[in-house]
Protein backbone atom coordinates (compact mmCIF):
# COMPACT_ATOMS: atom_id res chain seq x y z
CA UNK A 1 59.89 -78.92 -74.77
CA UNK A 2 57.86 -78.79 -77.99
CA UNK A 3 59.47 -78.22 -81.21
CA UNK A 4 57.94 -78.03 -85.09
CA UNK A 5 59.11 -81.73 -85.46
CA UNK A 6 56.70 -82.75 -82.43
CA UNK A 7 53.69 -81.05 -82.87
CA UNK A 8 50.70 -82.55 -83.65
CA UNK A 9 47.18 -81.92 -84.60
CA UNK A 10 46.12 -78.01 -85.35
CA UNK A 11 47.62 -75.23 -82.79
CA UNK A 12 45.55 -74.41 -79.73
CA UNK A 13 43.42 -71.88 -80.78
CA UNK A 14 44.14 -68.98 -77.69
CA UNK A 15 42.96 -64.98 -76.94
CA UNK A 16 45.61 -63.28 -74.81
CA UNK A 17 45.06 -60.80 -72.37
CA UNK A 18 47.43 -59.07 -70.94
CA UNK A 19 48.80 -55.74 -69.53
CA UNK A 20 52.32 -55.26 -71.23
CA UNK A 21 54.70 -55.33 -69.33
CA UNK A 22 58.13 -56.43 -69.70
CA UNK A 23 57.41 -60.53 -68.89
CA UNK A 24 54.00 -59.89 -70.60
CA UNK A 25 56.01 -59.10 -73.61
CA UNK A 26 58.30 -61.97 -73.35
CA UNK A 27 55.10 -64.19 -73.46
CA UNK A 28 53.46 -62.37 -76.36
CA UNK A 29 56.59 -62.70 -78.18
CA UNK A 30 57.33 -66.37 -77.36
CA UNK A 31 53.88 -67.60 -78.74
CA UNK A 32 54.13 -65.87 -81.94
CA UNK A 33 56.99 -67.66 -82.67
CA UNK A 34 54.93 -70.84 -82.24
CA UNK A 35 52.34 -70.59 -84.96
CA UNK A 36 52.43 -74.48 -85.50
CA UNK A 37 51.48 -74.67 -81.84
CA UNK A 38 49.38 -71.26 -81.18
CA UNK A 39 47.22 -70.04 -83.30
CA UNK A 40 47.00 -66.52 -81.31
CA UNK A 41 43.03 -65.25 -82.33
CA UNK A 42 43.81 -61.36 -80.72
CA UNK A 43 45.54 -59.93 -77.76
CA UNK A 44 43.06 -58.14 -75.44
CA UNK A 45 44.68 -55.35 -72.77
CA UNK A 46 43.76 -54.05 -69.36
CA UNK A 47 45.26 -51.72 -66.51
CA UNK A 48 47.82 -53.12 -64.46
CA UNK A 49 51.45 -52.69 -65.20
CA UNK A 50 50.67 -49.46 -66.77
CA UNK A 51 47.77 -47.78 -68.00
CA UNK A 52 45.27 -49.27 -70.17
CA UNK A 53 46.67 -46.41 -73.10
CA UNK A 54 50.15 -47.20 -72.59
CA UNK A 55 49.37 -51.40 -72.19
CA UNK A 56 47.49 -51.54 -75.27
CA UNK A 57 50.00 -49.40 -77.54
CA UNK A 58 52.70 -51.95 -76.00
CA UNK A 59 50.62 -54.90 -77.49
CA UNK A 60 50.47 -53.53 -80.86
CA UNK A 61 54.33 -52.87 -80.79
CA UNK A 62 55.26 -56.31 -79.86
CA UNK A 63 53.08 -58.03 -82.52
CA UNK A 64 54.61 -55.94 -85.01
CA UNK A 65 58.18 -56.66 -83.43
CA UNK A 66 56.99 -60.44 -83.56
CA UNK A 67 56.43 -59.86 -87.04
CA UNK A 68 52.67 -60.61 -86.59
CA UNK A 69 51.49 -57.03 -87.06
CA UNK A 70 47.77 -58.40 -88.13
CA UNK A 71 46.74 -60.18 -85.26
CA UNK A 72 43.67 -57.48 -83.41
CA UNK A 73 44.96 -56.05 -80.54
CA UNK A 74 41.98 -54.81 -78.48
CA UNK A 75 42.19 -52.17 -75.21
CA UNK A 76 39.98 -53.65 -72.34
CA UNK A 77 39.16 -52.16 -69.30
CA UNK A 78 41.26 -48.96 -67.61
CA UNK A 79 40.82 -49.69 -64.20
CA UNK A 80 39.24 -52.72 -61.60
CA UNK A 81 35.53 -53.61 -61.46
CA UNK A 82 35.89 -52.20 -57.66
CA UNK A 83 38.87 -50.99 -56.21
CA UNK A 84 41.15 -47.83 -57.32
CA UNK A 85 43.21 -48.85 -59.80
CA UNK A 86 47.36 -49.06 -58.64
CA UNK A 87 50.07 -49.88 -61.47
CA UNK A 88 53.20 -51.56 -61.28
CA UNK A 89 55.16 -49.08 -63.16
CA UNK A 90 57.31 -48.97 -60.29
CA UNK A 91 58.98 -52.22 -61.80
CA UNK A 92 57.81 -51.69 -65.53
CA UNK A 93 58.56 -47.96 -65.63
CA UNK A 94 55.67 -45.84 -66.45
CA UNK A 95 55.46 -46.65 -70.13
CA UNK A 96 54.94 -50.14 -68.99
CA UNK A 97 58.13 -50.91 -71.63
CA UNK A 98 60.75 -48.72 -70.20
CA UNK A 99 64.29 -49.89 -71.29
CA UNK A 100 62.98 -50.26 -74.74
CA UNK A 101 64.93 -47.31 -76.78
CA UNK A 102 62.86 -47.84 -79.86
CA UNK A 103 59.59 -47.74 -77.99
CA UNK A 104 58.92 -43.94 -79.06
CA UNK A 105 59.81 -44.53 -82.34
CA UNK A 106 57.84 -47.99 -82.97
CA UNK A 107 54.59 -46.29 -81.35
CA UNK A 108 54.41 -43.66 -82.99
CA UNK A 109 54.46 -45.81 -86.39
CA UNK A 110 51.00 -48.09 -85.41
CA UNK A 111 48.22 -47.64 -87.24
CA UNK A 112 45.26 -46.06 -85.26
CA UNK A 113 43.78 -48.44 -82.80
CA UNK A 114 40.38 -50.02 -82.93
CA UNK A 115 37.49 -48.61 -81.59
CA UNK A 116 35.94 -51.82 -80.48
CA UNK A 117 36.74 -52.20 -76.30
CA UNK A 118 38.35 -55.76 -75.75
CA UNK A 119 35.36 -57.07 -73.69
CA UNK A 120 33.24 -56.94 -76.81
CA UNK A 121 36.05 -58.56 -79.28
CA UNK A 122 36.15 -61.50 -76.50
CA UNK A 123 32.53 -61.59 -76.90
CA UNK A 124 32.04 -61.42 -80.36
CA UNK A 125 34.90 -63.71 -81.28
CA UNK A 126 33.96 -66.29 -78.53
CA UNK A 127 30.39 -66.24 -79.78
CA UNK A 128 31.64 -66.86 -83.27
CA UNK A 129 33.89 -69.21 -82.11
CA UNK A 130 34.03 -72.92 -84.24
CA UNK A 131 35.32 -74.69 -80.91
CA UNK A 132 35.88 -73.83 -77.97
CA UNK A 133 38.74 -71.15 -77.48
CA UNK A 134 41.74 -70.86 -74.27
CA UNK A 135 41.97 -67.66 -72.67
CA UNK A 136 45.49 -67.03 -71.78
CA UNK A 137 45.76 -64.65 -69.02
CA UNK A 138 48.64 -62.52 -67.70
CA UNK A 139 46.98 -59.86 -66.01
CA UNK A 140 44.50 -58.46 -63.72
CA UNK A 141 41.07 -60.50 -65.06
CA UNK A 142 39.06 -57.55 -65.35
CA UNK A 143 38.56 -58.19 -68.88
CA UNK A 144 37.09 -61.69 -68.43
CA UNK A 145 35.15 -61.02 -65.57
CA UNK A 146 33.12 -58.37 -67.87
CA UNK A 147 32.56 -60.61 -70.84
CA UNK A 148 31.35 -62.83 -68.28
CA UNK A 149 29.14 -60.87 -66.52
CA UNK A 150 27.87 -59.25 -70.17
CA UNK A 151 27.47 -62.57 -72.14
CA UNK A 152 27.36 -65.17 -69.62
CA UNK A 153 26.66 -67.62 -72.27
CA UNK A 154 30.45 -66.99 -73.82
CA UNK A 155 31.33 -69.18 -71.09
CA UNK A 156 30.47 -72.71 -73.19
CA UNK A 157 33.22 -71.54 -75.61
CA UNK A 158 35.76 -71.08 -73.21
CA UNK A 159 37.96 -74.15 -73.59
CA UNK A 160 40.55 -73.55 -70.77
CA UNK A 161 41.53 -70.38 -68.76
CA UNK A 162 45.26 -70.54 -68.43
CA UNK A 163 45.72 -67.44 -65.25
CA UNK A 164 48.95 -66.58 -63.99
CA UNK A 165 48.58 -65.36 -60.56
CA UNK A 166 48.16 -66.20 -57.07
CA UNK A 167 50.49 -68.19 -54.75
CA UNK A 168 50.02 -70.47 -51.00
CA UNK A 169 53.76 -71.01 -50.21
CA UNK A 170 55.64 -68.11 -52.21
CA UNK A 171 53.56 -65.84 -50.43
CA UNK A 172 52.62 -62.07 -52.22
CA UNK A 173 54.60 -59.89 -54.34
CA UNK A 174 52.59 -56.78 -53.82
CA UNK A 175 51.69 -57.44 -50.24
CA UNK A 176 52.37 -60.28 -47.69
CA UNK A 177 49.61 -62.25 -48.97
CA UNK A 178 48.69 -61.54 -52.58
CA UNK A 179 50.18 -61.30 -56.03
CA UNK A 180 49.88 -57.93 -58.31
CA UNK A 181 47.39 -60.02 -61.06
CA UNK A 182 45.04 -60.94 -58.37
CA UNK A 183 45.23 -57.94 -56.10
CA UNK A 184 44.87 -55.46 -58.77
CA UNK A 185 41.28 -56.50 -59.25
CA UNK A 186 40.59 -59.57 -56.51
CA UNK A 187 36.56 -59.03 -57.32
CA UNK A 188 37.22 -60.32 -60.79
CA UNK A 189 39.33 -62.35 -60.12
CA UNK A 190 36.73 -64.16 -57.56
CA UNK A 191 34.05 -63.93 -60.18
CA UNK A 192 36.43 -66.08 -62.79
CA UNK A 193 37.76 -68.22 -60.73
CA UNK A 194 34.14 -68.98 -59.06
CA UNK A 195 32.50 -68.89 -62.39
CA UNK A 196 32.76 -72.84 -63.34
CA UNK A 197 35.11 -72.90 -66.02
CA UNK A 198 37.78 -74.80 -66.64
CA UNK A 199 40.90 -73.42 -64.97
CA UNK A 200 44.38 -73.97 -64.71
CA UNK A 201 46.61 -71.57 -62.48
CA UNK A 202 50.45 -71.24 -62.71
CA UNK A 203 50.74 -69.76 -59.38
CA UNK A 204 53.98 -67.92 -58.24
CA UNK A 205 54.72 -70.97 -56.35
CA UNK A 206 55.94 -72.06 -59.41
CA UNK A 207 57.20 -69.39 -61.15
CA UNK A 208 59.58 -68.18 -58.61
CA UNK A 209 61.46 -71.64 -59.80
CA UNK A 210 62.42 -70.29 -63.01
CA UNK A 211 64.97 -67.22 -62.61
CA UNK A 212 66.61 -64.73 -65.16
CA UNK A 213 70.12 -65.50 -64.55
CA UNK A 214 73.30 -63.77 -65.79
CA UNK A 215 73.77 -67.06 -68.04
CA UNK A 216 70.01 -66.76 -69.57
CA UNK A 217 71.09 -63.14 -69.98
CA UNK A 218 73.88 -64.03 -72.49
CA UNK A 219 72.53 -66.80 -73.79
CA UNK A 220 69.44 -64.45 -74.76
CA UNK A 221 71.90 -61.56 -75.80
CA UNK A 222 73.81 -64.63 -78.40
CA UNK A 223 71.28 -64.49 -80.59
CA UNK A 224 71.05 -62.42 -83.60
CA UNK A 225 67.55 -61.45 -84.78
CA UNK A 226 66.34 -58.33 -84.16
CA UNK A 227 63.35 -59.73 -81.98
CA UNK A 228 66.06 -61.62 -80.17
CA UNK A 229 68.07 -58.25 -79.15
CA UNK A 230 64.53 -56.78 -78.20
CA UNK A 231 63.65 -59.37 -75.94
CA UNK A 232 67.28 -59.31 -74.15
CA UNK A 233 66.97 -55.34 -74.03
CA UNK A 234 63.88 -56.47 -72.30
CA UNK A 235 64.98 -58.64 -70.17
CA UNK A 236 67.88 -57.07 -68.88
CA UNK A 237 65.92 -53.83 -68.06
CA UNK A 238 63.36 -55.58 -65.46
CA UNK A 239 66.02 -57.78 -63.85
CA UNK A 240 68.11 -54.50 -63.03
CA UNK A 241 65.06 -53.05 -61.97
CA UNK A 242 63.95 -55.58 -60.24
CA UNK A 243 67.69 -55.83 -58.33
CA UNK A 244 67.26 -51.84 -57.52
CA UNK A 245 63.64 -52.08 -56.07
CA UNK A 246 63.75 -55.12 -54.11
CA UNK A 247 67.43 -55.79 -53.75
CA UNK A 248 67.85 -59.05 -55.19
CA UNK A 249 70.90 -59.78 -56.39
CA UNK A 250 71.06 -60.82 -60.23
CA UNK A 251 69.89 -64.90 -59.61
CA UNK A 252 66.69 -63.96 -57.79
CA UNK A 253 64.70 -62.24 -60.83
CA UNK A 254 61.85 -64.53 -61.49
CA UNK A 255 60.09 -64.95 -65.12
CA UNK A 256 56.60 -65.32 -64.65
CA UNK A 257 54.39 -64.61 -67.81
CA UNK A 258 56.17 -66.61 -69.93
CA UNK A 259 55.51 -69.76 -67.92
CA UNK A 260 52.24 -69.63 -68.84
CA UNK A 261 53.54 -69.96 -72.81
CA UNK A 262 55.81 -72.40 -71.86
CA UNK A 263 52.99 -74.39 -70.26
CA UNK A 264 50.83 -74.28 -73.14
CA UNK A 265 53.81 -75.39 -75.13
CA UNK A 266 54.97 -78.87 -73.02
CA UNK A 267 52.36 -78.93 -69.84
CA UNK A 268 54.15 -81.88 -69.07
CA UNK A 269 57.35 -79.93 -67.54
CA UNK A 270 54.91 -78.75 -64.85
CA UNK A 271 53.35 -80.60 -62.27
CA UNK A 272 50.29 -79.58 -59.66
CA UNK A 273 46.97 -80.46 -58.15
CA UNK A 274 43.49 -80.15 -58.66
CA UNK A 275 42.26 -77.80 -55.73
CA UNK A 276 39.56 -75.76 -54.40
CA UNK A 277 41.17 -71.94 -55.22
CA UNK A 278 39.05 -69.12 -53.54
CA UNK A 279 40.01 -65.00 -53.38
CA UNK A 280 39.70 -63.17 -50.35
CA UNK A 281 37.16 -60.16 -51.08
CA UNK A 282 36.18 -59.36 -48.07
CA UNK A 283 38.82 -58.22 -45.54
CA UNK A 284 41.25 -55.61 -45.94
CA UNK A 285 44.21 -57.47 -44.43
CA UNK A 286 43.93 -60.43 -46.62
CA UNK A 287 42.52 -58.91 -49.79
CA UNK A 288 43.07 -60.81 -52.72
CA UNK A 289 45.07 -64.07 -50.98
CA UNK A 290 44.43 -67.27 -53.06
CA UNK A 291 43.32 -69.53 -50.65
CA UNK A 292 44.10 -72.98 -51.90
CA UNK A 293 42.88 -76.08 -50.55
CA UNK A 294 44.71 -79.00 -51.90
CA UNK A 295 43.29 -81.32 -49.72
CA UNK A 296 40.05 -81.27 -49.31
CA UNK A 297 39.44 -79.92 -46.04
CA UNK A 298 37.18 -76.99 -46.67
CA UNK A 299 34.41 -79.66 -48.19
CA UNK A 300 34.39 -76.87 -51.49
CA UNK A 301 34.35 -78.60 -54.71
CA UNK A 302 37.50 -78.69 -56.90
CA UNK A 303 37.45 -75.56 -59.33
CA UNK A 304 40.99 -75.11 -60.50
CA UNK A 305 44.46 -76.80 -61.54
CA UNK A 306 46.67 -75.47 -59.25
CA UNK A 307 50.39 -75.54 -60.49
CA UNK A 308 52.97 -74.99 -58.38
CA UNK A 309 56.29 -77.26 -59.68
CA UNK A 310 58.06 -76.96 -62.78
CA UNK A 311 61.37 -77.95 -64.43
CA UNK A 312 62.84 -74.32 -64.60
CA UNK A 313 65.73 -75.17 -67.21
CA UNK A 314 63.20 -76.63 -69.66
CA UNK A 315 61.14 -73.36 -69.25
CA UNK A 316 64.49 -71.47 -69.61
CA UNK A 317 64.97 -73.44 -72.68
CA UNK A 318 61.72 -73.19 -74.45
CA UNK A 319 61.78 -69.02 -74.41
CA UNK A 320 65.28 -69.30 -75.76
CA UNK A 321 64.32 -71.73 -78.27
CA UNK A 322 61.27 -69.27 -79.48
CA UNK A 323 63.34 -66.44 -79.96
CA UNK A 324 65.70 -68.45 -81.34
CA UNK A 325 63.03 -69.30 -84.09
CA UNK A 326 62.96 -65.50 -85.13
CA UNK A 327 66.54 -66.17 -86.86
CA UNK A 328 65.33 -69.22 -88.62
CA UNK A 329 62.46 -67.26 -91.22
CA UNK A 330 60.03 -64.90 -90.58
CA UNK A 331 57.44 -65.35 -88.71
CA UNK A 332 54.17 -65.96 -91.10
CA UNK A 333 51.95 -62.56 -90.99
């Protein structure tokens, strides 16, 4: 788990896109907690768990809860490159936050948002980019897909794409084959992942290891900042929700965003395999299944990280940790 005593070097530079979200938010809160670590450029926003309206105004309310109320939030893209768009607010509630009191009260305090669509800020602050920049991406990759199909030549200051999505042995969470952040939009999704970058993909596989429990619940609920209280508010909402939709009982709530945080923080509590990743497009049935070949048997060249073990208690530990960091001193605006 990494720490302030144990970094080193300048904090990963990273744009984070997103669709807040309740685990979205989680994420976004953990790695502006982390400055020493993450230096967060922008959070960009798309359709998926709600609206692009309502998934942008969450973004600008949890920077300013993360006391980071400067960093550009940017609204992307309102609904997939192809396919009719279909939320999630059937888990996130239709304000994408619900189970946030304040919510009402802390949007309608932002300052007006920025005309400039997220596909252009990725654009324009790739382009102007020093080094090379890592997308961080935990949602549908409409966003992406654009700038790439806009500016192709953004591409050479892409450092890393860091995608949650996908699965091969978890299976889907929106259908019995694909997860939400790939099926949402699967034709961007195939035009990232088949675009050459470098990618790394925390698949479901992996993040169904790491599960709210009544213990992370109170250990969460302990702490005293405001951010902290937020976060367990949070929290607590989506695993009841996620209990009353799907039936799970109260250890079967996964935490998925956040891994990809987590990851950037210690990579070395996660283990996978380079692999050939592909997205069905083309059929119906198995629209927008990650087919992964970890062994080399389709003869297609290795285009992704797949990640699919991880040591769920340090993962546990490093989001308690961050908010934990919100009691310590304020968070540097």
């Amino acid at each position: 788990m990494l720490t302030t005593s144990n970094v080193s070097g300048p904090p990963e530079r990273i744009i984070i896109d997103c669709d807040p979200g309740h685990d979205d938010a989680i994420a976004i809160l953990m790695a502006l907690a982390m400055p020493e670590a993450l230096d967060v450029l922008g959070v960009t926003t798309v359709a998926g768990n709600a609206s692009a309206g309502f998934t942008s105004e969450n973004a600008s309310i949890i920077c300013a809860l993360g006391r980071r109320p400067n960093v550009p939030v940017r609204r992307g893209c309102s609904r997939p490159l192809v396919r009719r768009f279909v939320d999630a607010t059937a888990f996130h509630g239709e304000s994408g936050l619900d189970g946030l009191p304040e919510r009402s009260a802390l949007a309608s305090s932002l300052p007006a948002e920025s005309a400039q669509h997220a596909v252009d800020f990725l654009i324009q602050t790739l382009t102007t980019a020093s080094e090379p920049v890592t997308l961080v991406c935990l949602a549908p990759l409409t966003n992406i897909a654009m700038a790439l199909i806009k500016a192709p030549e953004v591409a050479g200051k892409i450092k890393e794409v860091v995608f949650m999505g996908g699965a091969r042995r978890a299976g889907g969470n929106v259908s019995p084959c694909a997860t939400f952040n790939v099926l949402c939009d699967p034709h961007a999704a195939h035009v990232v992942i088949d675009s050459g970058l470098s990618l790394t993909v925390i698949s479901l596989d992996a993040t169904s290891q790491v599960i709210i429990s009544e213990q992370v619940l109170e250990e969460m609920g302990r702490l005293k900042s405001d951010v902290a209280r937020m976060g367990h508010r949070l929290l607590t909402y989506f695993n009841r929700r996620r209990m009353d939709v799907y039936g799970y009982s109260a250890d079967k709530t996964t935490l998925n965003d956040p891994c990809v945080i987590a990851y950037l923080l210690d990579r070395t509590v996660f283990r996978g395999k380079p692999a050939n990743v592909a997205v069905s497009i083309d059929s119906e049935l198995t629209l927008g299944m990650t087919v992964v070949d970890l062994d080399r048997r389709s003869g297609r060249n290795v285009n992704a990280l797949w990640i699919d073990e991880v040591d769920a208690p340090a993962v546990l530990r490093s989001m308690i940790d961050a908010f934990g960091r919100y009691e310590v001193r304020a968070i540097d605006t």
